[in-house]
C-alpha atoms as a PDB file:
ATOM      1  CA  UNK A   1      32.378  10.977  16.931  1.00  0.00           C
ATOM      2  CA  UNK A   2      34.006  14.065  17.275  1.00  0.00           C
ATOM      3  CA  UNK A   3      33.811  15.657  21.623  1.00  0.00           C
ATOM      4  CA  UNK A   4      36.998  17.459  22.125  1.00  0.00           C
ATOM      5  CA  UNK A   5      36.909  20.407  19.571  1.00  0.00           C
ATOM      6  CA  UNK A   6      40.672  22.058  17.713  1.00  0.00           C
ATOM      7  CA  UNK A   7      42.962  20.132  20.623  1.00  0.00           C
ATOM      8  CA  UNK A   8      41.888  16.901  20.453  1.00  0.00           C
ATOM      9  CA  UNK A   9      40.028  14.721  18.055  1.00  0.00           C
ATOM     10  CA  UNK A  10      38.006  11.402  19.346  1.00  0.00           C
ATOM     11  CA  UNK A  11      39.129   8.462  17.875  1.00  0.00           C
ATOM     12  CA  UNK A  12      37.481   5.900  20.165  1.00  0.00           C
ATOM     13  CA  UNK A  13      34.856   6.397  23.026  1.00  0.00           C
ATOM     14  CA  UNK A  14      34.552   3.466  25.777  1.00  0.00           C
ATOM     15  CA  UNK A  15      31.119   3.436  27.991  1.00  0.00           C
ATOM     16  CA  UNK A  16      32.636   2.740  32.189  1.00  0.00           C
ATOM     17  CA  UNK A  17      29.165   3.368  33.676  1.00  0.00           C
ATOM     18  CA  UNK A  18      25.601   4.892  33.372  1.00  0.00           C
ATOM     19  CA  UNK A  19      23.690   6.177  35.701  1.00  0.00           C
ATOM     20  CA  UNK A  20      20.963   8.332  36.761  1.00  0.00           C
ATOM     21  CA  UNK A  21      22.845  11.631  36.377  1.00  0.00           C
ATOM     22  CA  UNK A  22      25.647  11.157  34.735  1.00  0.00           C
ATOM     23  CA  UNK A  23      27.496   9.222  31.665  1.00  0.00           C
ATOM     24  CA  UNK A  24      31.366   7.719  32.396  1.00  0.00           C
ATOM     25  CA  UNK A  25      33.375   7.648  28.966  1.00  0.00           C
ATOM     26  CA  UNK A  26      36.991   6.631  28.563  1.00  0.00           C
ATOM     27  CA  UNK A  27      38.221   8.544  25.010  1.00  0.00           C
ATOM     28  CA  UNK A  28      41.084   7.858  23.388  1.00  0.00           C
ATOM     29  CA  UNK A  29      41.928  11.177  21.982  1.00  0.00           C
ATOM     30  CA  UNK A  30      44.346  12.658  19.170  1.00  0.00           C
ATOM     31  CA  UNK A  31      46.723  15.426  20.698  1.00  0.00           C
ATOM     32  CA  UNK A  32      47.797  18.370  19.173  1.00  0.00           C
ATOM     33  CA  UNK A  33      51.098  17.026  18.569  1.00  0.00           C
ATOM     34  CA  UNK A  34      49.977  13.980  16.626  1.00  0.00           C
ATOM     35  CA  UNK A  35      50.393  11.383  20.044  1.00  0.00           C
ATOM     36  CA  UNK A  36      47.116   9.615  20.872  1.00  0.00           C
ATOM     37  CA  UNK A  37      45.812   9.901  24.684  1.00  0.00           C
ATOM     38  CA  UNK A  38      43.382   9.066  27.386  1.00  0.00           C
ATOM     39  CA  UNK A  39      40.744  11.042  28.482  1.00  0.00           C
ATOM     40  CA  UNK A  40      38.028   9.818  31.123  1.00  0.00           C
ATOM     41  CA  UNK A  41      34.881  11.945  30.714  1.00  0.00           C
ATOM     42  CA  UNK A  42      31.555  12.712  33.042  1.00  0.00           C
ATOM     43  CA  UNK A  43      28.948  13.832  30.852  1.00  0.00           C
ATOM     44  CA  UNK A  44      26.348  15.710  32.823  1.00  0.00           C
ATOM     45  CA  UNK A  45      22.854  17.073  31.297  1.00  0.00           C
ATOM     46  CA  UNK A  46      23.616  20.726  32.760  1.00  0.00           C
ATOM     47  CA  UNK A  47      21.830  22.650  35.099  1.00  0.00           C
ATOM     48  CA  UNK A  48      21.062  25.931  37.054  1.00  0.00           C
ATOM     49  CA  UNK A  49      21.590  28.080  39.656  1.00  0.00           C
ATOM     50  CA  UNK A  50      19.697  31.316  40.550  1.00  0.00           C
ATOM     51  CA  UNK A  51      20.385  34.039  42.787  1.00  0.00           C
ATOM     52  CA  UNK A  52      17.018  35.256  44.036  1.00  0.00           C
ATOM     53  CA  UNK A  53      16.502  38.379  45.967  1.00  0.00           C
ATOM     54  CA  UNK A  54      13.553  38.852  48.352  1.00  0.00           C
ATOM     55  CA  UNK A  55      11.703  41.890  48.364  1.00  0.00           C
ATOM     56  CA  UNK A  56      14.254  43.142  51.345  1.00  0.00           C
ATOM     57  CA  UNK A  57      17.024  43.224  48.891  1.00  0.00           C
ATOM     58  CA  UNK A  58      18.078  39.159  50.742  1.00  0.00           C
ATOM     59  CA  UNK A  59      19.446  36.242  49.069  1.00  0.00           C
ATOM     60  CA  UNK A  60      17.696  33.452  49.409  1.00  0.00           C
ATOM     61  CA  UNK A  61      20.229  30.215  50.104  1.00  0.00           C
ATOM     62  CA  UNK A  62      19.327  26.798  50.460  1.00  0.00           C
ATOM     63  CA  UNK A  63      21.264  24.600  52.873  1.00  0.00           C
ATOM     64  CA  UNK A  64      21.477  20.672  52.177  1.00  0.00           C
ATOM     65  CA  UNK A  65      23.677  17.753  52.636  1.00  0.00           C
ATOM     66  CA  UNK A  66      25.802  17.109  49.973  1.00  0.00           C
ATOM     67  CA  UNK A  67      26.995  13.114  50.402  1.00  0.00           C
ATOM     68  CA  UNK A  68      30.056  13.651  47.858  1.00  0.00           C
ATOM     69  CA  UNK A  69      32.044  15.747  50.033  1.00  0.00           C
ATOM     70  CA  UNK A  70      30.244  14.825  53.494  1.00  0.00           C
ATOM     71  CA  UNK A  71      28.922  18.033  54.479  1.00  0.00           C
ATOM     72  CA  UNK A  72      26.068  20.225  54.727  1.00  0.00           C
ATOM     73  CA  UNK A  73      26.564  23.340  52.450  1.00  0.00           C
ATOM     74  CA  UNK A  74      24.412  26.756  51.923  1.00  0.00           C
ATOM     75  CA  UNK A  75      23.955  27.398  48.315  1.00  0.00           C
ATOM     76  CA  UNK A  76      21.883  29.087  46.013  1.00  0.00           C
ATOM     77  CA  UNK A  77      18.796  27.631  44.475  1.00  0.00           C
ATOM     78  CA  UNK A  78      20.034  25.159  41.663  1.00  0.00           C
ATOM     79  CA  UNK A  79      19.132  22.000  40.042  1.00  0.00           C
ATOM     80  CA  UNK A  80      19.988  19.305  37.170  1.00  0.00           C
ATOM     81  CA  UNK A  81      18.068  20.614  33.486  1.00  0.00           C
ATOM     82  CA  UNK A  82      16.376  17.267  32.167  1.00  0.00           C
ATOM     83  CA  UNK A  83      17.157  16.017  28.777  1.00  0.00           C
ATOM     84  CA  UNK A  84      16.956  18.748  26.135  1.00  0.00           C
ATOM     85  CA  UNK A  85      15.134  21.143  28.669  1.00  0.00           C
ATOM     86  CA  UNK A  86      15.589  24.934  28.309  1.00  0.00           C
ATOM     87  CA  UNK A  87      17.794  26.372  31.260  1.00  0.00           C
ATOM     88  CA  UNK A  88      15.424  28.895  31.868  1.00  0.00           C
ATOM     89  CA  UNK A  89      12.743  26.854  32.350  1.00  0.00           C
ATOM     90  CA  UNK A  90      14.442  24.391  35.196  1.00  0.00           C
ATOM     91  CA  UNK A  91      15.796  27.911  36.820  1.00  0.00           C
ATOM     92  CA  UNK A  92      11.731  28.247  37.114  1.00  0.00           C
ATOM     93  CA  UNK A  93      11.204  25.270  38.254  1.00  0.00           C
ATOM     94  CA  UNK A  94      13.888  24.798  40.305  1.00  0.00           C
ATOM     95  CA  UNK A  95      13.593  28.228  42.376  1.00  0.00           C
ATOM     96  CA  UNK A  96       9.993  26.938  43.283  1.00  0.00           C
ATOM     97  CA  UNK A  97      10.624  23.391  44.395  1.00  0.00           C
ATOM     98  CA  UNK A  98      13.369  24.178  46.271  1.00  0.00           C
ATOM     99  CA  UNK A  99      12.315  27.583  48.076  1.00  0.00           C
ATOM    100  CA  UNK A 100       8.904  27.709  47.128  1.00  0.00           C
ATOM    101  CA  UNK A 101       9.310  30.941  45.092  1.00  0.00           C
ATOM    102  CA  UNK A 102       8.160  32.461  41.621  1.00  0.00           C
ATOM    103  CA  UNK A 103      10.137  35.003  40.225  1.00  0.00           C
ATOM    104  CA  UNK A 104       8.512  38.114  38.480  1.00  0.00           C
ATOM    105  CA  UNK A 105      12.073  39.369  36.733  1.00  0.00           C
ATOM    106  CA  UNK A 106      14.728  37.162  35.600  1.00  0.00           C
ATOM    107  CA  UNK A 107      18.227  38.357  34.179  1.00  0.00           C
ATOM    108  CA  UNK A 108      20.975  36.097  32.766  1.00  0.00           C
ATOM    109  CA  UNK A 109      23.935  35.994  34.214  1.00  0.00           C
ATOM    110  CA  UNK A 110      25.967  33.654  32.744  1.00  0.00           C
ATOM    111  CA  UNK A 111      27.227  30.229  32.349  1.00  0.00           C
ATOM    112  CA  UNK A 112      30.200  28.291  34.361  1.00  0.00           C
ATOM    113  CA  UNK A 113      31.835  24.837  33.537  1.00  0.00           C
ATOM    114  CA  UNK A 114      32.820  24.051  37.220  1.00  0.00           C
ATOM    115  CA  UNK A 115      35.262  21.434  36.632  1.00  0.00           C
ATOM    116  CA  UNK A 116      36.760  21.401  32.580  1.00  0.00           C
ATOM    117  CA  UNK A 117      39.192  18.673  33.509  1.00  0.00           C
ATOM    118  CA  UNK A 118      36.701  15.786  33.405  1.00  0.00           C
ATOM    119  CA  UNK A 119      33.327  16.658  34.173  1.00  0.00           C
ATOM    120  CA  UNK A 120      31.054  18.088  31.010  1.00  0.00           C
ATOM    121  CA  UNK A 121      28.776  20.104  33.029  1.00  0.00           C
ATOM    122  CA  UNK A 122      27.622  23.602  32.111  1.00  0.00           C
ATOM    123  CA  UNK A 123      25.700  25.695  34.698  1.00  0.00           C
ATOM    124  CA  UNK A 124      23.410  28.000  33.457  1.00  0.00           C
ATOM    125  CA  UNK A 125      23.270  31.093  36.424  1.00  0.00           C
ATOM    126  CA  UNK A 126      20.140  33.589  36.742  1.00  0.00           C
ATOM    127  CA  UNK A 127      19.357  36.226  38.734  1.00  0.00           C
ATOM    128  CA  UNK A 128      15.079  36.624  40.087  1.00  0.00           C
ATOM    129  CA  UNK A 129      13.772  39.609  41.148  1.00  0.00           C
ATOM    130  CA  UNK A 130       9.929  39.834  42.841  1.00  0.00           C
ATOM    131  CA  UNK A 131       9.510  36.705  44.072  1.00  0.00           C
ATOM    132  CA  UNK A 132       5.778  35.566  45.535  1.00  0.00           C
ATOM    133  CA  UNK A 133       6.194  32.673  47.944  1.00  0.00           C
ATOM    134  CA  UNK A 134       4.033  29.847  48.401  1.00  0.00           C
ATOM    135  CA  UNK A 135       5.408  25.810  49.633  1.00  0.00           C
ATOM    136  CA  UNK A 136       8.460  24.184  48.231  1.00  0.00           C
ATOM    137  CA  UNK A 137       8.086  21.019  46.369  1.00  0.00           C
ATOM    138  CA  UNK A 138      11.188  19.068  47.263  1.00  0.00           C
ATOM    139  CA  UNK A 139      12.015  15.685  45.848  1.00  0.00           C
ATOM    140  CA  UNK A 140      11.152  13.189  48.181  1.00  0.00           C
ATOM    141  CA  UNK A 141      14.866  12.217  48.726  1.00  0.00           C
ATOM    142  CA  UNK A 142      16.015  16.116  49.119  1.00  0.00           C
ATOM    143  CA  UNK A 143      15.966  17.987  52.810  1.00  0.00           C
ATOM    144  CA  UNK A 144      16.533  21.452  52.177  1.00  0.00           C
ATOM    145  CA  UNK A 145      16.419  24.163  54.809  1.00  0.00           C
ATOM    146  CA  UNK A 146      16.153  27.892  53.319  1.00  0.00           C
ATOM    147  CA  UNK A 147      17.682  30.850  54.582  1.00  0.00           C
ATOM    148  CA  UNK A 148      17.830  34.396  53.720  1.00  0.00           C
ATOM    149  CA  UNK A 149      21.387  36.716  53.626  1.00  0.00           C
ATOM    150  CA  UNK A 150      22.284  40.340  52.285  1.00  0.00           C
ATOM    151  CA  UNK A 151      24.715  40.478  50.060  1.00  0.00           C
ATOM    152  CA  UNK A 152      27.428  41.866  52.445  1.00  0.00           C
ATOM    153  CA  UNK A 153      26.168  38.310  54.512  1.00  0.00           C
ATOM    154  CA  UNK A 154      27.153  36.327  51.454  1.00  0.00           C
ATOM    155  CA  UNK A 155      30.178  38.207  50.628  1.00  0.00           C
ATOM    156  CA  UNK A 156      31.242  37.274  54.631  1.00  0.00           C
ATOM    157  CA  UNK A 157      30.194  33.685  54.339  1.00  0.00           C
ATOM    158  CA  UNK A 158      31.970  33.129  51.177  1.00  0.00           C
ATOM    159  CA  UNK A 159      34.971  34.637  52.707  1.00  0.00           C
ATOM    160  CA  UNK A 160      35.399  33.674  56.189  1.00  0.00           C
ATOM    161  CA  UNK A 161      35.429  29.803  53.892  1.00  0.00           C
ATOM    162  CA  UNK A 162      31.676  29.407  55.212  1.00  0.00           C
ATOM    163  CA  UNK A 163      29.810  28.844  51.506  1.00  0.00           C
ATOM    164  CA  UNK A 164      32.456  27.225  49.299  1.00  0.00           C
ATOM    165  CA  UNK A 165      30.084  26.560  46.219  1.00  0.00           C
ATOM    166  CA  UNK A 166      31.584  26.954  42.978  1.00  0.00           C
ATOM    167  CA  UNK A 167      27.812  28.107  41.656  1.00  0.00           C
ATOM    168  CA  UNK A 168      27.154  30.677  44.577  1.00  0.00           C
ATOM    169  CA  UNK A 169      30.454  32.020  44.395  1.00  0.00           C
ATOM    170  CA  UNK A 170      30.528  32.662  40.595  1.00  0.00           C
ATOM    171  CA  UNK A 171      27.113  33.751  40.944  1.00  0.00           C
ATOM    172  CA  UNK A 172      27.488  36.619  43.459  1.00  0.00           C
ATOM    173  CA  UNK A 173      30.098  37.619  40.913  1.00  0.00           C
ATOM    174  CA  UNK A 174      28.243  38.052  38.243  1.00  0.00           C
ATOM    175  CA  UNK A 175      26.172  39.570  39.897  1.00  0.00           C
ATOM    176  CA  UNK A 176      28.496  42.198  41.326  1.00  0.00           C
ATOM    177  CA  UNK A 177      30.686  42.695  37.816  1.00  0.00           C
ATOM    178  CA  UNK A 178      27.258  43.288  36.125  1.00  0.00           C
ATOM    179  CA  UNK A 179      26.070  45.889  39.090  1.00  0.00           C
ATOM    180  CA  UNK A 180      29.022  47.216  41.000  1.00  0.00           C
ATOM    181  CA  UNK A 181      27.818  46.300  43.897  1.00  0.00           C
END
């Protein structure tokens, strides 16, 4: 089994837990310089996060309470891809169960890996354009309120320390790099 790529080779992988979301492996690795290590793994099926724009030129953010670092946090629109699902198609669904939105125009903007040192996530980030709103469709154990920001809003939030999402952050930057804006 080979996870680490030209630094590290696996020689051993050790299952600590399985869960709903997420994998726990303990590796012990082959370094570059011929030592063998430890490396404790998350392995996380991916997932999305959009930045969708109203037809006012808004944001739409969702805010939520995030148990892991006891808190309620705005965000955009994002959710965990299921097994072998196309990122694409969870941005889809994702941007309708959580704001109740489908998108007419939808632009890549990249991928992030929010946390390298541990955690193999990679977060697939889309911008959508014309949305037509209906209901959201929330899991029942998700309580999501939605709001609604300009871009000069965001950029305020995320810098007064108000949004401190990895996903909206590095989304609102693609977004600018790609559009000066």
């Amino acid at each position: 089994m080979y996870h680490a790529g030209s630094d590290g080779k696996t020689l051993q992988s050790h299952e600590v837990y399985s869960g709903r979301i997420i994998r726990v492996r303990n590796d012990e690795v082959l370094l570059p310089n011929g030592e063998h290590g430890w490396r404790e793994v998350v392995d996380h099926p991916g997932g999305v996060g959009i930045l969708a724009f109203d037809d006012q030129g808004r944001v739409a953010l969702v805010r939520q309470f995030r148990y892991a670092v006891g808190q309620h946090l705005w965000e955009i629109p994002a959710g965990k891809r299921e097994k072998g699902e196309n990122p694409f198609v969870t941005a889809q669904r994702e941007l309708n169960e959580e704001v109740g939105a489908a998108a007419a125009r939808w632009t890549e903007l990249g991928s992030i890996i929010a946390s390298p040192g541990c955690y193999a996530e990679v977060l697939y980030l889309y911008m959508a354009e014309g949305l037509t709103f209906s209901e959201q469709h929330l899991d029942e154990d998700e309580f999501i309120n939605v709001g609604a920001y300009t871009i000069d809003e965001l950029r305020k939030k995320i810098y007064s320390g108000e949004i401190e999402d990895s996903k909206t952050v590095a989304a609102l930057l693609a977004y600018a790099d790609k559009y000066g804006k």
